[in-house]
PDB file of N, CA and C in Angstrom:
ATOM      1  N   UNK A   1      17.972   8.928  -1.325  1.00  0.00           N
ATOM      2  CA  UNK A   1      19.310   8.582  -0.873  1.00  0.00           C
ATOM      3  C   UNK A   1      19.666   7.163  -1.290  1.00  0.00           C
ATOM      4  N   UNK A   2      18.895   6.269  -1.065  1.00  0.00           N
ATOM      5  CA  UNK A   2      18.562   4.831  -1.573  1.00  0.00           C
ATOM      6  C   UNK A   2      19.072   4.961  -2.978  1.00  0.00           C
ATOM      7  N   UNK A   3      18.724   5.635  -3.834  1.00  0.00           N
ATOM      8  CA  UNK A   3      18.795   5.540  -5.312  1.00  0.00           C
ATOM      9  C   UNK A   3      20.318   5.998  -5.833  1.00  0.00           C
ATOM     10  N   UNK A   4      20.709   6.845  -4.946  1.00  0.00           N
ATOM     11  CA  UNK A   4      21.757   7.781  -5.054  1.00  0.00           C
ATOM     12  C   UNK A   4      23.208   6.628  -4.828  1.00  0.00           C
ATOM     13  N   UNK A   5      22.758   5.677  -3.406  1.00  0.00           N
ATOM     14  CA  UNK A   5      23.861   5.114  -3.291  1.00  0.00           C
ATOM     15  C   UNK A   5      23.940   3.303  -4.286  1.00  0.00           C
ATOM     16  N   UNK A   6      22.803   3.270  -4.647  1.00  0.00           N
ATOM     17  CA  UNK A   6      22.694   2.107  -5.623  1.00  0.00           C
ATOM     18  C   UNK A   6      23.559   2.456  -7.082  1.00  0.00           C
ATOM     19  N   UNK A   7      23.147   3.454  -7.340  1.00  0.00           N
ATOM     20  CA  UNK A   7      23.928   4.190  -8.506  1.00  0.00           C
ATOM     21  C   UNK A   7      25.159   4.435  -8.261  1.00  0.00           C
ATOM     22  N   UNK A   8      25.908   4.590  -6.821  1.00  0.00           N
ATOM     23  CA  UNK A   8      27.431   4.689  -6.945  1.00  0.00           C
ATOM     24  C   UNK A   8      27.849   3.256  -7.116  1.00  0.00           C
ATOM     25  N   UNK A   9      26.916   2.428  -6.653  1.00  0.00           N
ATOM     26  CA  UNK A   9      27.403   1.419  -5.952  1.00  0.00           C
ATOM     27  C   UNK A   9      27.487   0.630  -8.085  1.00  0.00           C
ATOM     28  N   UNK A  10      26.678   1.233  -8.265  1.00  0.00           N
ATOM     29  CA  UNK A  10      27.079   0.055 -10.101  1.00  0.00           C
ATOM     30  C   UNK A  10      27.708   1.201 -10.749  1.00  0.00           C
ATOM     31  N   UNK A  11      28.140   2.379 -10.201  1.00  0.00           N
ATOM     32  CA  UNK A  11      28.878   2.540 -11.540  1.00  0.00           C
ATOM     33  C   UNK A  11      30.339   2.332 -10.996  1.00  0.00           C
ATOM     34  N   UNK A  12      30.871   1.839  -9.604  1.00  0.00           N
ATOM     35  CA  UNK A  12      31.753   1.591  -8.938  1.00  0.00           C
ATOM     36  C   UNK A  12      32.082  -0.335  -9.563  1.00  0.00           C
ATOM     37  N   UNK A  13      31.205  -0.662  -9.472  1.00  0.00           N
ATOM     38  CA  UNK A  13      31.290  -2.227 -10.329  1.00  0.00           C
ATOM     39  C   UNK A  13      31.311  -2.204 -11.668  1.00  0.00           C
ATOM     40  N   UNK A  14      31.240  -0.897 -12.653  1.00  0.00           N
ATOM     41  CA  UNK A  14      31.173  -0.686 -13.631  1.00  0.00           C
ATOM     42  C   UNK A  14      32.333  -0.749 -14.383  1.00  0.00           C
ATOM     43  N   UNK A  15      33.545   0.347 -13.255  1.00  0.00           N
ATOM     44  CA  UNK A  15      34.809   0.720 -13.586  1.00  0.00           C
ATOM     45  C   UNK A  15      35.585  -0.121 -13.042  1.00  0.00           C
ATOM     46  N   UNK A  16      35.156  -1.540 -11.488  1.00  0.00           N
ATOM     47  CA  UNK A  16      36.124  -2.369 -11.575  1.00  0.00           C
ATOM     48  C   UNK A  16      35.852  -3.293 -12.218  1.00  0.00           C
ATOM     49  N   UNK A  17      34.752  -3.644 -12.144  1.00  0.00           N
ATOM     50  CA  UNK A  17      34.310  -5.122 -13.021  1.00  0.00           C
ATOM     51  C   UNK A  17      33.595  -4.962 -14.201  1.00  0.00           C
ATOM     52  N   UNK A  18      33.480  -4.215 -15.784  1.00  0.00           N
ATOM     53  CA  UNK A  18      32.897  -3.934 -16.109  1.00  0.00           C
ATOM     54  C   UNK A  18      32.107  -5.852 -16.558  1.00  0.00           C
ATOM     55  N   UNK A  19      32.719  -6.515 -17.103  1.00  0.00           N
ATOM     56  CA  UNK A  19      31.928  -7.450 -17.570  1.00  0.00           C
ATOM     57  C   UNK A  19      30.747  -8.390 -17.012  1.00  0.00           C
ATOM     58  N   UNK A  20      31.517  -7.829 -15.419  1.00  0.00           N
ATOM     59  CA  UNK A  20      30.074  -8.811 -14.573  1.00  0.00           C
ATOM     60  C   UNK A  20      28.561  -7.588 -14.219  1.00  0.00           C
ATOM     61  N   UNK A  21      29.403  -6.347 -14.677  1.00  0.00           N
ATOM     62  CA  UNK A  21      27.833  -5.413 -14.241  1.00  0.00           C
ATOM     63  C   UNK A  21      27.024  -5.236 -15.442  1.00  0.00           C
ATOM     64  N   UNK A  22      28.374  -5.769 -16.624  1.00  0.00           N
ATOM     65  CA  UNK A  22      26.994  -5.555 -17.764  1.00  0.00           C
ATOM     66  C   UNK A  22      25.863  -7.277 -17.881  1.00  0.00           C
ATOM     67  N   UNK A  23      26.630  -8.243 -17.545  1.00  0.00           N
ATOM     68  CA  UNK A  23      25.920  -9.620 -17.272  1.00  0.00           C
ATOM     69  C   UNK A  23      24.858  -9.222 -16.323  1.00  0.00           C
ATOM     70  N   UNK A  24      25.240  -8.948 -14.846  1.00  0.00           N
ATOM     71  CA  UNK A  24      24.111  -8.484 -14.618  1.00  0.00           C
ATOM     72  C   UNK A  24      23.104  -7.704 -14.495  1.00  0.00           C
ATOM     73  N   UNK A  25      23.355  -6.628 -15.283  1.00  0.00           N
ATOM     74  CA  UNK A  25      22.509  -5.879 -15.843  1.00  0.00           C
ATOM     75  C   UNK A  25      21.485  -6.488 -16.887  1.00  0.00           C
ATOM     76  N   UNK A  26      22.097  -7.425 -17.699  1.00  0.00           N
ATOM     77  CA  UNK A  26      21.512  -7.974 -18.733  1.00  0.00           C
ATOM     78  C   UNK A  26      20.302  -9.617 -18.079  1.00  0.00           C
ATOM     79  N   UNK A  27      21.152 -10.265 -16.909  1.00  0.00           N
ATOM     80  CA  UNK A  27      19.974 -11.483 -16.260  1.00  0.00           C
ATOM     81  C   UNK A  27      19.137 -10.499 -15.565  1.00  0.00           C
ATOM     82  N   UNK A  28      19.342  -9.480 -15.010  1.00  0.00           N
ATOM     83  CA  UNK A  28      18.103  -8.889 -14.173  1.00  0.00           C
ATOM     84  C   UNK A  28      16.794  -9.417 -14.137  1.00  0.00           C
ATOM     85  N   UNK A  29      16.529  -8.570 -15.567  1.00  0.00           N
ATOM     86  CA  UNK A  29      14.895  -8.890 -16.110  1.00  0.00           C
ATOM     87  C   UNK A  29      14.574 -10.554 -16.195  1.00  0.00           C
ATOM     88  N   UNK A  30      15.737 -11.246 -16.854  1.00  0.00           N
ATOM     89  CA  UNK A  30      15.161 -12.962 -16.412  1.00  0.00           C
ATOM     90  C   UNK A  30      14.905 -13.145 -15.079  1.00  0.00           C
ATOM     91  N   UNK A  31      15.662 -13.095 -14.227  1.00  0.00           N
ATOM     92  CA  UNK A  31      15.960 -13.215 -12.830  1.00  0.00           C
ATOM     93  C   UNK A  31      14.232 -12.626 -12.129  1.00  0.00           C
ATOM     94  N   UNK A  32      13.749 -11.311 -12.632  1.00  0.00           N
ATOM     95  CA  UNK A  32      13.071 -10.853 -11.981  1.00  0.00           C
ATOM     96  C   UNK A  32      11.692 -11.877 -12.884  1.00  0.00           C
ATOM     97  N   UNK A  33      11.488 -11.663 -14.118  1.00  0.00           N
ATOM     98  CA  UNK A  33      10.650 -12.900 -14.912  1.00  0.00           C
ATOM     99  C   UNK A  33      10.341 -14.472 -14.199  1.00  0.00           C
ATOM    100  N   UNK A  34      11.479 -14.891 -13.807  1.00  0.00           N
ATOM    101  CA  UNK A  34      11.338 -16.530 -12.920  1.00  0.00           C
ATOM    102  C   UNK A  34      11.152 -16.055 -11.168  1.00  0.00           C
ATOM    103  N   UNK A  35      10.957 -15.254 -10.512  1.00  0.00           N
ATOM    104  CA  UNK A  35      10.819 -14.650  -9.198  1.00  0.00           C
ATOM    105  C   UNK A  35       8.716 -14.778  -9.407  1.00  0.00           C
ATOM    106  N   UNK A  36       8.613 -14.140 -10.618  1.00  0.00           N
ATOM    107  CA  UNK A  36       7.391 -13.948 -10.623  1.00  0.00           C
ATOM    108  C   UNK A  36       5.964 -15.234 -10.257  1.00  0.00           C
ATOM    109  N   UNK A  37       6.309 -16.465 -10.360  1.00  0.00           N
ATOM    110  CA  UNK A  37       5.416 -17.303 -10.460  1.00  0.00           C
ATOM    111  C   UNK A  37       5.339 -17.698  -8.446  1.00  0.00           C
ATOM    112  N   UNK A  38       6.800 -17.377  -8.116  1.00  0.00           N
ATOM    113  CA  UNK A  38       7.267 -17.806  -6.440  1.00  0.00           C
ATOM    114  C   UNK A  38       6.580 -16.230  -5.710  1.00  0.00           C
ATOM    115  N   UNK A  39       6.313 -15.317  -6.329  1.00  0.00           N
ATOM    116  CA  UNK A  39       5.631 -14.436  -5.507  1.00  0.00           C
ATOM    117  C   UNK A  39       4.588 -14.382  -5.902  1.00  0.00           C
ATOM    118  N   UNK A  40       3.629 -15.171  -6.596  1.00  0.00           N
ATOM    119  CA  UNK A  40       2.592 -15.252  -6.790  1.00  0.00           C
ATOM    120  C   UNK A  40       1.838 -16.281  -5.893  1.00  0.00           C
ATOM    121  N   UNK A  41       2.914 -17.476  -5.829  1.00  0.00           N
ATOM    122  CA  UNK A  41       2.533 -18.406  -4.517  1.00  0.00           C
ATOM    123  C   UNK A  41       2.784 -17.368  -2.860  1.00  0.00           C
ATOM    124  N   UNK A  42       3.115 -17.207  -2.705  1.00  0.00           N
ATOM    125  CA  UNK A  42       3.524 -15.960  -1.497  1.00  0.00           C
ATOM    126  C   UNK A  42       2.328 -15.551  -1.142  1.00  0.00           C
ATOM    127  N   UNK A  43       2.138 -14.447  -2.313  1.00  0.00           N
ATOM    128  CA  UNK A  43       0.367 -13.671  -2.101  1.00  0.00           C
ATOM    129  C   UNK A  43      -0.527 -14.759  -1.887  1.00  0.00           C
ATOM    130  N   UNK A  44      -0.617 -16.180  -2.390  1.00  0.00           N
ATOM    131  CA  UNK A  44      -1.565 -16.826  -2.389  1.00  0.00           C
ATOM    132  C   UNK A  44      -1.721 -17.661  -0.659  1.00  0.00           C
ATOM    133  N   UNK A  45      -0.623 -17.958  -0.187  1.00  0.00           N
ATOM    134  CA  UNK A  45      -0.228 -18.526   0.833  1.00  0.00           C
ATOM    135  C   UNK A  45      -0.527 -17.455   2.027  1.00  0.00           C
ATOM    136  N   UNK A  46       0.015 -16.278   1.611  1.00  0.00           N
ATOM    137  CA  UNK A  46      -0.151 -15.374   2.829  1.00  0.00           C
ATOM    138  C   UNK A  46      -1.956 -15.203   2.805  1.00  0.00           C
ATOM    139  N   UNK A  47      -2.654 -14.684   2.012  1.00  0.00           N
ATOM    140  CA  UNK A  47      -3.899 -14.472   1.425  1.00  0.00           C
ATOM    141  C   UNK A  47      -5.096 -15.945   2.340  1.00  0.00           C
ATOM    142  N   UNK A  48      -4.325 -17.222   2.290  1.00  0.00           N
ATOM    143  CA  UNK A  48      -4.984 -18.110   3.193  1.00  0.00           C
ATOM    144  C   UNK A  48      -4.791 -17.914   4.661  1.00  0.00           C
ATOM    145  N   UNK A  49      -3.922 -17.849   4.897  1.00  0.00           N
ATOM    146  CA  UNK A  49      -3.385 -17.515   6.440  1.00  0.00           C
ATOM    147  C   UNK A  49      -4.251 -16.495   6.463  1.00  0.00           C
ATOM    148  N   UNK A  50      -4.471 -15.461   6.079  1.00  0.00           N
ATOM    149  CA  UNK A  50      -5.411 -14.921   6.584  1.00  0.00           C
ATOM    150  C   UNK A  50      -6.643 -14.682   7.169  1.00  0.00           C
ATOM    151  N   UNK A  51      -7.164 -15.639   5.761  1.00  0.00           N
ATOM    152  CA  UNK A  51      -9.023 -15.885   5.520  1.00  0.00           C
ATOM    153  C   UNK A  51      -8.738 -16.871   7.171  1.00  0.00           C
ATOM    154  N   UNK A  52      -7.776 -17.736   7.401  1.00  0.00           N
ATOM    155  CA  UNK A  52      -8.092 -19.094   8.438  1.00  0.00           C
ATOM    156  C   UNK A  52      -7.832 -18.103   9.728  1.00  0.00           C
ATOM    157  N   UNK A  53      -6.958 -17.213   9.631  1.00  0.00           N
ATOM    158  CA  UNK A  53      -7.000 -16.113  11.039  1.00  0.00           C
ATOM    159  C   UNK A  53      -8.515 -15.594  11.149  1.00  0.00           C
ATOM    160  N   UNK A  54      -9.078 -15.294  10.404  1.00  0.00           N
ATOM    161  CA  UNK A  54     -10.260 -14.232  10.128  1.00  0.00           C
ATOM    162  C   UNK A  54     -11.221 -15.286  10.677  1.00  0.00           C
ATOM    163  N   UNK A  55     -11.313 -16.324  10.326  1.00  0.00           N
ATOM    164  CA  UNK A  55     -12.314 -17.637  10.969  1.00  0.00           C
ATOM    165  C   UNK A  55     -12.009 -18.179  12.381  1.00  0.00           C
ATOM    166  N   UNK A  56     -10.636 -18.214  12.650  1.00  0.00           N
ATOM    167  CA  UNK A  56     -10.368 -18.593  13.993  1.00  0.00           C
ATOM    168  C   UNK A  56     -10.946 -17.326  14.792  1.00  0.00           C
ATOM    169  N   UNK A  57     -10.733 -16.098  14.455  1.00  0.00           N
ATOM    170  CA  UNK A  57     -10.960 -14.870  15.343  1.00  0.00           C
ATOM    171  C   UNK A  57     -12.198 -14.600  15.560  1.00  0.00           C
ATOM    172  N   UNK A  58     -12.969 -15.017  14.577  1.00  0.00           N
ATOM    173  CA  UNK A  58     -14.636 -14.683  14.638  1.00  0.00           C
ATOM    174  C   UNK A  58     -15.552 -14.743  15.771  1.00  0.00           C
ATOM    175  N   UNK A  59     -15.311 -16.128  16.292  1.00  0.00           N
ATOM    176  CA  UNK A  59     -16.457 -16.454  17.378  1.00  0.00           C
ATOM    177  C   UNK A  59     -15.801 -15.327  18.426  1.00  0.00           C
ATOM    178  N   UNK A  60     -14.433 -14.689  18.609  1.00  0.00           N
ATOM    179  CA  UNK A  60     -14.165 -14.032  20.070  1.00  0.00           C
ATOM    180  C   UNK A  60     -14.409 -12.249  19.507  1.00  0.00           C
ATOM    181  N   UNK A  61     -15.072 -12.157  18.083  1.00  0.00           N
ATOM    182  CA  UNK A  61     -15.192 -10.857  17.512  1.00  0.00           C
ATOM    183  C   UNK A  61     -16.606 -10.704  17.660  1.00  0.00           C
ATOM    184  N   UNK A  62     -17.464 -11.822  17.426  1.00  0.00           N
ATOM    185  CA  UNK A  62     -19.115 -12.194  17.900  1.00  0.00           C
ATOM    186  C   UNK A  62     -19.443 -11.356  18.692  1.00  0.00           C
ATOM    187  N   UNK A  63     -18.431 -12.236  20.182  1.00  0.00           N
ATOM    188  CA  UNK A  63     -18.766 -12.143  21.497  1.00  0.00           C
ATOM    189  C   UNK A  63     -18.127 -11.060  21.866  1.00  0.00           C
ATOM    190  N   UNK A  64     -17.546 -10.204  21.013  1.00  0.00           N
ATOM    191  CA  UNK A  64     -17.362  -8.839  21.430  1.00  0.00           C
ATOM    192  C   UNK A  64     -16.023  -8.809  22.785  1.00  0.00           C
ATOM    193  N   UNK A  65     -14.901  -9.499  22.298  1.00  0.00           N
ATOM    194  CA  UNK A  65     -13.745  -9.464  22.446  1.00  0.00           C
ATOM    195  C   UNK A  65     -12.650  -8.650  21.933  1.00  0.00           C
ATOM    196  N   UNK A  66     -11.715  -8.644  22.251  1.00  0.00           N
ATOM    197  CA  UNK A  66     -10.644  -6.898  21.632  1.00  0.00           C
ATOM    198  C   UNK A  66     -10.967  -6.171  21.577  1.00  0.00           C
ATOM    199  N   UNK A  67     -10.623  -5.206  20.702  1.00  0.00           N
ATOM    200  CA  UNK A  67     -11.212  -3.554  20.669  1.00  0.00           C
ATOM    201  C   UNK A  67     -12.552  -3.398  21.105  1.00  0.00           C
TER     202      UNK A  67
END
């Protein structure tokens, strides 16, 4: 359904605006190219938060705390 209404939704910007859906049709792939290095910091950032959750939680996982 998702796909169905994305597709009305550009070929509806197609027939009013054609020149800005073919522009952005055409930056997409840059756009998505420069995104790539900022979600690579993301994974890396979230990925620490973790390991430091996993160390804070330990001593009460030891001692046989939660589940």
């Amino acid at each position: 359904m998702n796909g169905l209404i994305a597709l009305l939704g550009w070929m509806i910007l197609f027939v009013l605006c054609w020149p800005l859906a073919i522009v952005a049709l055409l930056l997409w792939p840059l756009l998505w190219l420069l995104s790539l290095p900022l979600r690579l910091v993301g994974i890396s950032v979230e990925a620490v938060f973790a390991l430091l959750r996993a160390i804070l939680f330990l001593p009460a996982r030891l001692l046989g705390g939660g589940r």
